[in-house]
C-alpha atoms as a PDB file:
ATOM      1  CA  UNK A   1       0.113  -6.927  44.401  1.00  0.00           C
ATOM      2  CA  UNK A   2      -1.139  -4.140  46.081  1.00  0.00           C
ATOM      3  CA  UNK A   3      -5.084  -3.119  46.465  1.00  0.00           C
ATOM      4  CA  UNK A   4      -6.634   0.073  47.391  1.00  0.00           C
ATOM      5  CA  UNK A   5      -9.539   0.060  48.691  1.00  0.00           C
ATOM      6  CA  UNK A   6     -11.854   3.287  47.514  1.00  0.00           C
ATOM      7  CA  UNK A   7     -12.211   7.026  48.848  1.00  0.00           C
ATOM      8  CA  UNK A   8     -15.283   7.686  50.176  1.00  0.00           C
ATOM      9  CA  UNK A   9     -16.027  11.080  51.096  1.00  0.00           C
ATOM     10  CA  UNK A  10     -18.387  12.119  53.385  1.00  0.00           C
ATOM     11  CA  UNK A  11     -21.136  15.024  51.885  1.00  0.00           C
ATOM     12  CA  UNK A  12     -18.545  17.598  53.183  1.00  0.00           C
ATOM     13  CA  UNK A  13     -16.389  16.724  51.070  1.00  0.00           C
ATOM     14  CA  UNK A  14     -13.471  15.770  53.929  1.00  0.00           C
ATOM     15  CA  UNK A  15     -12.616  12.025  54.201  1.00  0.00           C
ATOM     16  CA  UNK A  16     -13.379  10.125  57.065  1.00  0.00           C
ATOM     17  CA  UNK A  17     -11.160   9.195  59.793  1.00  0.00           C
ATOM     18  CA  UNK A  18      -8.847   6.910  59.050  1.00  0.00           C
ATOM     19  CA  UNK A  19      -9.472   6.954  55.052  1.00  0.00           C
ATOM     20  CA  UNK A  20      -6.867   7.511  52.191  1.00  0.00           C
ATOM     21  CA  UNK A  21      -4.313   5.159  51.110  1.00  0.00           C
ATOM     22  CA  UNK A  22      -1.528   3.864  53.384  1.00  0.00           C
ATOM     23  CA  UNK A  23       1.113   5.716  51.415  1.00  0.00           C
ATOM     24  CA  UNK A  24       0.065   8.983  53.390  1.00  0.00           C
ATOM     25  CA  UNK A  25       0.195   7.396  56.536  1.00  0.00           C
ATOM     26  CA  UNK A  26       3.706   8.134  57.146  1.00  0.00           C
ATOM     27  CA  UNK A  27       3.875  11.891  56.132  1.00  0.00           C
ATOM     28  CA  UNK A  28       0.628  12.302  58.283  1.00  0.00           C
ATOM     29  CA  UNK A  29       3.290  10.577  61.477  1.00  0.00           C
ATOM     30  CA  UNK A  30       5.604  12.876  60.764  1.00  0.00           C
ATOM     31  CA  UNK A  31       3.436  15.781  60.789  1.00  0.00           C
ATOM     32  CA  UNK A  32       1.979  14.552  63.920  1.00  0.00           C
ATOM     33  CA  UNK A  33       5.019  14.644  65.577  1.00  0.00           C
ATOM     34  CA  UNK A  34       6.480  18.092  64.791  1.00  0.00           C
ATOM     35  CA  UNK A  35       6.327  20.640  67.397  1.00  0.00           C
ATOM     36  CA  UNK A  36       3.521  23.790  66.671  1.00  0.00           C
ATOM     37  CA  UNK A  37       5.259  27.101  65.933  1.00  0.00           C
ATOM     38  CA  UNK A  38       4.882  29.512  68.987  1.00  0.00           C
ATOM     39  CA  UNK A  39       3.136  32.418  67.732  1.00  0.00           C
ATOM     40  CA  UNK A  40       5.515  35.342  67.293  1.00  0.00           C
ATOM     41  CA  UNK A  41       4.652  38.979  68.911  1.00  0.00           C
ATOM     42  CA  UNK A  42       4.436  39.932  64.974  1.00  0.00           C
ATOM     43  CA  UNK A  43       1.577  37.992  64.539  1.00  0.00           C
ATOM     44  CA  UNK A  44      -1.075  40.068  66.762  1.00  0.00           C
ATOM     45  CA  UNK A  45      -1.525  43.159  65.435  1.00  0.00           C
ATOM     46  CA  UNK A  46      -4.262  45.551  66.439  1.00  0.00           C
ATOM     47  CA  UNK A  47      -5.026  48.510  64.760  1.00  0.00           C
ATOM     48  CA  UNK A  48      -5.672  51.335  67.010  1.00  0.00           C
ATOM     49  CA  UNK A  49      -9.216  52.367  67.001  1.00  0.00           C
ATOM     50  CA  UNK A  50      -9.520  56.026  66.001  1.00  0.00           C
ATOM     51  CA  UNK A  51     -12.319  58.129  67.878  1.00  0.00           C
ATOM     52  CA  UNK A  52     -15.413  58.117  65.416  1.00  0.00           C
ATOM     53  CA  UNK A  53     -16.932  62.161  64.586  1.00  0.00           C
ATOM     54  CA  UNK A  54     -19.891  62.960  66.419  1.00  0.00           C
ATOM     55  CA  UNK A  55     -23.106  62.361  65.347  1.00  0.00           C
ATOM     56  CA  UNK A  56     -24.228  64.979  62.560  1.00  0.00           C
ATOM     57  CA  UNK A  57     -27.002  67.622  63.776  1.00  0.00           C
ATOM     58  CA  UNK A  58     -30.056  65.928  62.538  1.00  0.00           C
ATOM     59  CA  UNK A  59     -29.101  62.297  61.909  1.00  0.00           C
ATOM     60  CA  UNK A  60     -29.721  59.762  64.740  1.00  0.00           C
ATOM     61  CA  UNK A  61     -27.815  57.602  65.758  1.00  0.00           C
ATOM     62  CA  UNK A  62     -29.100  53.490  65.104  1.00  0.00           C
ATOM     63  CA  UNK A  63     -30.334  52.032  68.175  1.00  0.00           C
ATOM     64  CA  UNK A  64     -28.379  49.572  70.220  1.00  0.00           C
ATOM     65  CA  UNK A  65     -29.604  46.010  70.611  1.00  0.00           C
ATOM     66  CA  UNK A  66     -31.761  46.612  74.184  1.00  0.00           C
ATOM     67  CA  UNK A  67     -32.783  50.138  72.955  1.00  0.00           C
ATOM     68  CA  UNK A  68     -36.106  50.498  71.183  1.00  0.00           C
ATOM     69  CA  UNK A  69     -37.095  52.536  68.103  1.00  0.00           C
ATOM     70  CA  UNK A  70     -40.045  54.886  68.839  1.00  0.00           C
ATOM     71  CA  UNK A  71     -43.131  53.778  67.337  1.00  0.00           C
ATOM     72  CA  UNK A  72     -42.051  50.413  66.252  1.00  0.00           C
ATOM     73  CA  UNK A  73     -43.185  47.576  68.076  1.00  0.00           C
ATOM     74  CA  UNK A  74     -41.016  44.615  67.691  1.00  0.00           C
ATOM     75  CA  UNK A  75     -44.110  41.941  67.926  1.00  0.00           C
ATOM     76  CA  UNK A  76     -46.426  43.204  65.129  1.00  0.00           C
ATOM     77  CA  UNK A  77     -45.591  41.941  62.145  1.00  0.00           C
ATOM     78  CA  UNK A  78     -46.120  43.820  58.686  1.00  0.00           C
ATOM     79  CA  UNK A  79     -49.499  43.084  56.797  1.00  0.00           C
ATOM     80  CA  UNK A  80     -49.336  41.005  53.889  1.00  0.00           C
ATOM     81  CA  UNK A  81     -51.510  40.865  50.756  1.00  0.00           C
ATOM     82  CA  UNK A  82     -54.551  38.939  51.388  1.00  0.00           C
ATOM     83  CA  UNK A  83     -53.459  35.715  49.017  1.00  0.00           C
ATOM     84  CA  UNK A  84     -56.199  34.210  46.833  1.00  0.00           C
ATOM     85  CA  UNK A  85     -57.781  31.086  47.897  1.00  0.00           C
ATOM     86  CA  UNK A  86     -55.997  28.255  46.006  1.00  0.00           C
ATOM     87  CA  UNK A  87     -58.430  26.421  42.904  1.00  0.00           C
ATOM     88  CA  UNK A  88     -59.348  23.378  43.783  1.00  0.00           C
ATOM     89  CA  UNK A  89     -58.848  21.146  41.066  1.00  0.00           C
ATOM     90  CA  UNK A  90     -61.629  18.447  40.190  1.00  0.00           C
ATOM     91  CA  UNK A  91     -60.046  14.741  40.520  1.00  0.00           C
ATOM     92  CA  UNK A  92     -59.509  12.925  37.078  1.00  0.00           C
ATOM     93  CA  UNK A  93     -61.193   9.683  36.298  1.00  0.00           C
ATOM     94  CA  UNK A  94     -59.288   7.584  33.816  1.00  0.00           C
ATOM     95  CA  UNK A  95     -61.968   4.969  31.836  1.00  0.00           C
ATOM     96  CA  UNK A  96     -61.960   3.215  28.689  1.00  0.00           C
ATOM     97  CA  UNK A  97     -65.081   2.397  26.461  1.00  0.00           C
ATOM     98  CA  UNK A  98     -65.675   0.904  22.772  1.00  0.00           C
ATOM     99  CA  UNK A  99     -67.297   3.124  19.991  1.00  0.00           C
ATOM    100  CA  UNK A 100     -68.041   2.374  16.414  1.00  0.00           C
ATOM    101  CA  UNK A 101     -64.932   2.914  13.891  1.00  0.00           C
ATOM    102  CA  UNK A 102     -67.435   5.683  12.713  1.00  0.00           C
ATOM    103  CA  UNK A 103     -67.283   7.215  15.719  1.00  0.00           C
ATOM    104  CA  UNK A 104     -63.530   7.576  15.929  1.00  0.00           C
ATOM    105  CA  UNK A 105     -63.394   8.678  12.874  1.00  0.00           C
ATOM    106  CA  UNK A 106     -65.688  11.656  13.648  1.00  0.00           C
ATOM    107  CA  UNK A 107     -63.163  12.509  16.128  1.00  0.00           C
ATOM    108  CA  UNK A 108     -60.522  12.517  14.131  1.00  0.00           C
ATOM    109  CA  UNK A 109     -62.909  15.379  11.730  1.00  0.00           C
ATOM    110  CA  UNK A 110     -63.215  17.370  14.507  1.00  0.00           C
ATOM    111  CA  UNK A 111     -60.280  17.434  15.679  1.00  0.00           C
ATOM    112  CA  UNK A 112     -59.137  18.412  12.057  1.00  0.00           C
ATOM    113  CA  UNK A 113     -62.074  21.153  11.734  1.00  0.00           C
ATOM    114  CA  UNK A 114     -60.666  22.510  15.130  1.00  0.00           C
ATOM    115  CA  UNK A 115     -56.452  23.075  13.609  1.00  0.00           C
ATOM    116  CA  UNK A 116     -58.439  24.588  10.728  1.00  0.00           C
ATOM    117  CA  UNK A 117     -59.492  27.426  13.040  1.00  0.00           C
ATOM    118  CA  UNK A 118     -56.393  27.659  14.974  1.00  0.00           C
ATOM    119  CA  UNK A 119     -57.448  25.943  17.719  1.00  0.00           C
ATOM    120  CA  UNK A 120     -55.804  22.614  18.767  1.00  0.00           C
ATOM    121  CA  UNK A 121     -58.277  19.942  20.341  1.00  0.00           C
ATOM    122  CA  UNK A 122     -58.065  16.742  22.529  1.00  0.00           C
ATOM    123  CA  UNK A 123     -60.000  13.912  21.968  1.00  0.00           C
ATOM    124  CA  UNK A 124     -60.604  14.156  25.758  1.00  0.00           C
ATOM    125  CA  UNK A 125     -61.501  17.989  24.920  1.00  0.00           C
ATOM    126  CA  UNK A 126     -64.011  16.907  22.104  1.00  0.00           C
ATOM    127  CA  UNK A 127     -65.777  14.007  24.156  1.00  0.00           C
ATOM    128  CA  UNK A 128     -66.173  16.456  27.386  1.00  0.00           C
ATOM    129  CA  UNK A 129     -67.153  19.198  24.882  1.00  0.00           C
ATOM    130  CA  UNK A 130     -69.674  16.598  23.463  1.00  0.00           C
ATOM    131  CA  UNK A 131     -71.104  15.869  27.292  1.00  0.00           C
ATOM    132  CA  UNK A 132     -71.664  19.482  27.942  1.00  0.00           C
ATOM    133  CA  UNK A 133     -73.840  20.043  24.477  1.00  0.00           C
ATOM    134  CA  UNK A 134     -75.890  17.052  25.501  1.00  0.00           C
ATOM    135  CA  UNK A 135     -76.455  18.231  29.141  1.00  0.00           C
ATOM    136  CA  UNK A 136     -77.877  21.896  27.523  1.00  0.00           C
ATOM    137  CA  UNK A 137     -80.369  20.013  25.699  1.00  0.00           C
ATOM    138  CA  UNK A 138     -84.025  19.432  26.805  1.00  0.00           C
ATOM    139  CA  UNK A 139     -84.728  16.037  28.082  1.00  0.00           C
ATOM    140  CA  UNK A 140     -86.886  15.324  24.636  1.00  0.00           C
ATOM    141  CA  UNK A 141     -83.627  16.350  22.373  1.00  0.00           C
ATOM    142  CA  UNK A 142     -81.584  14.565  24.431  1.00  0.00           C
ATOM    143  CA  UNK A 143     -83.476  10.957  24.020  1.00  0.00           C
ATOM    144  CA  UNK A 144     -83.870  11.601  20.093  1.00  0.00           C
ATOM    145  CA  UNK A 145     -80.112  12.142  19.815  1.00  0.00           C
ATOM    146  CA  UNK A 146     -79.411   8.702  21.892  1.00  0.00           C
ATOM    147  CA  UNK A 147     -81.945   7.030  19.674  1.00  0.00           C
ATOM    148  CA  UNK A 148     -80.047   8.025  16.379  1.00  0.00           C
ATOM    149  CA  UNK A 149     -76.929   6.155  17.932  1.00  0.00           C
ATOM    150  CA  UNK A 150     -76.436   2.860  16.602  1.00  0.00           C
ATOM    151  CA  UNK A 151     -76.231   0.272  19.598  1.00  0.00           C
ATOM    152  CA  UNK A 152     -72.644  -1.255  20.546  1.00  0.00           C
ATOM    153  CA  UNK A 153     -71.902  -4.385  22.220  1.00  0.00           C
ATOM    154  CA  UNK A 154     -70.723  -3.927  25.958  1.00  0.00           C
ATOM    155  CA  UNK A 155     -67.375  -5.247  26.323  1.00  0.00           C
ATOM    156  CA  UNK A 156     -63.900  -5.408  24.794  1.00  0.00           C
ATOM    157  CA  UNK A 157     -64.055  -6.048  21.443  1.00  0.00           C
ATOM    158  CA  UNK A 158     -62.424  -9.612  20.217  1.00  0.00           C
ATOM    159  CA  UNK A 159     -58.115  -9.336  18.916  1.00  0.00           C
ATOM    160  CA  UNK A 160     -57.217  -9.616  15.659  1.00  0.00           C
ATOM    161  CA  UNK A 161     -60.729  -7.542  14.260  1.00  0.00           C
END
């Protein structure tokens, strides 16, 4: 029984030296040892190159490759648009905390309150939204609203509750 081992190409697409089956090995021989055709006289033919019209009064001709354009200068480069400085994104901080079922569920109402005018809200959006009312308030307001929170126990709370 014969076994073939696989075609690998290479990322041209050609096969490597010495791959393929051994089937083609023989018409490859054979092809190897034919003589090459000699090129017959037929094969070169050259148009003959008819004289090109003069230059049109006016026109100019393109310049050759050492020839220079007037008033170009082959160094300076063409201004670009000034690009905008890129925004620098602030760096995310991923944390986890425990609030009251209340809490959540408070969330969950605003979040609800926000589809209801057409605007759709992240919990992240609410709780950032949250930070920036309590940083506008007065140091006074601020303590009286962390006084009417009811106190949590630090930690994870226990499975199965």
């Amino acid at each position: 029984m014969l076994t073939r081992k696989p075609i690998i190409r290479s990322s041209s697409g050609k096969l490597p030296a010495g791959a393929g089956s051994s089937v083609d090995a023989p018409a490859k021989a054979a092809a190897a040892t034919r003589p090459a055709k000699a090129s017959s006289p037929k094969a070169k033919v050259t148009r003959a190159q008819s004289p090109k019209p003069p230059a049109a009064a006016g026109k100019t001709s393109k310049p050759t490759k050492g020839e220079e354009r007037p008033g170009l200068d082959k160094r300076a480069k063409p201004e670009k648009a000034q690009k905008k400085p890129p925004k620098v994104r602030a760096r995310l901080v991923r944390d986890g905390f425990t609030m009251p079922e209340t809490d959540f569920a408070l969330i969950a109402t605003l979040k609800s309150r926000a589809l209801e005018a057409r605007r759709e809200a992240k919990k992240s959006e609410l709780l950032r939204a949250g930070l920036r009312a309590l940083a506008a308030l007065d140091s006074k307001a601020l303590v009286a609203t962390l006084n009417k929170l009811e106190p949590v126990k630090i930690g994870r709370p226990k499975q199965g509750h």
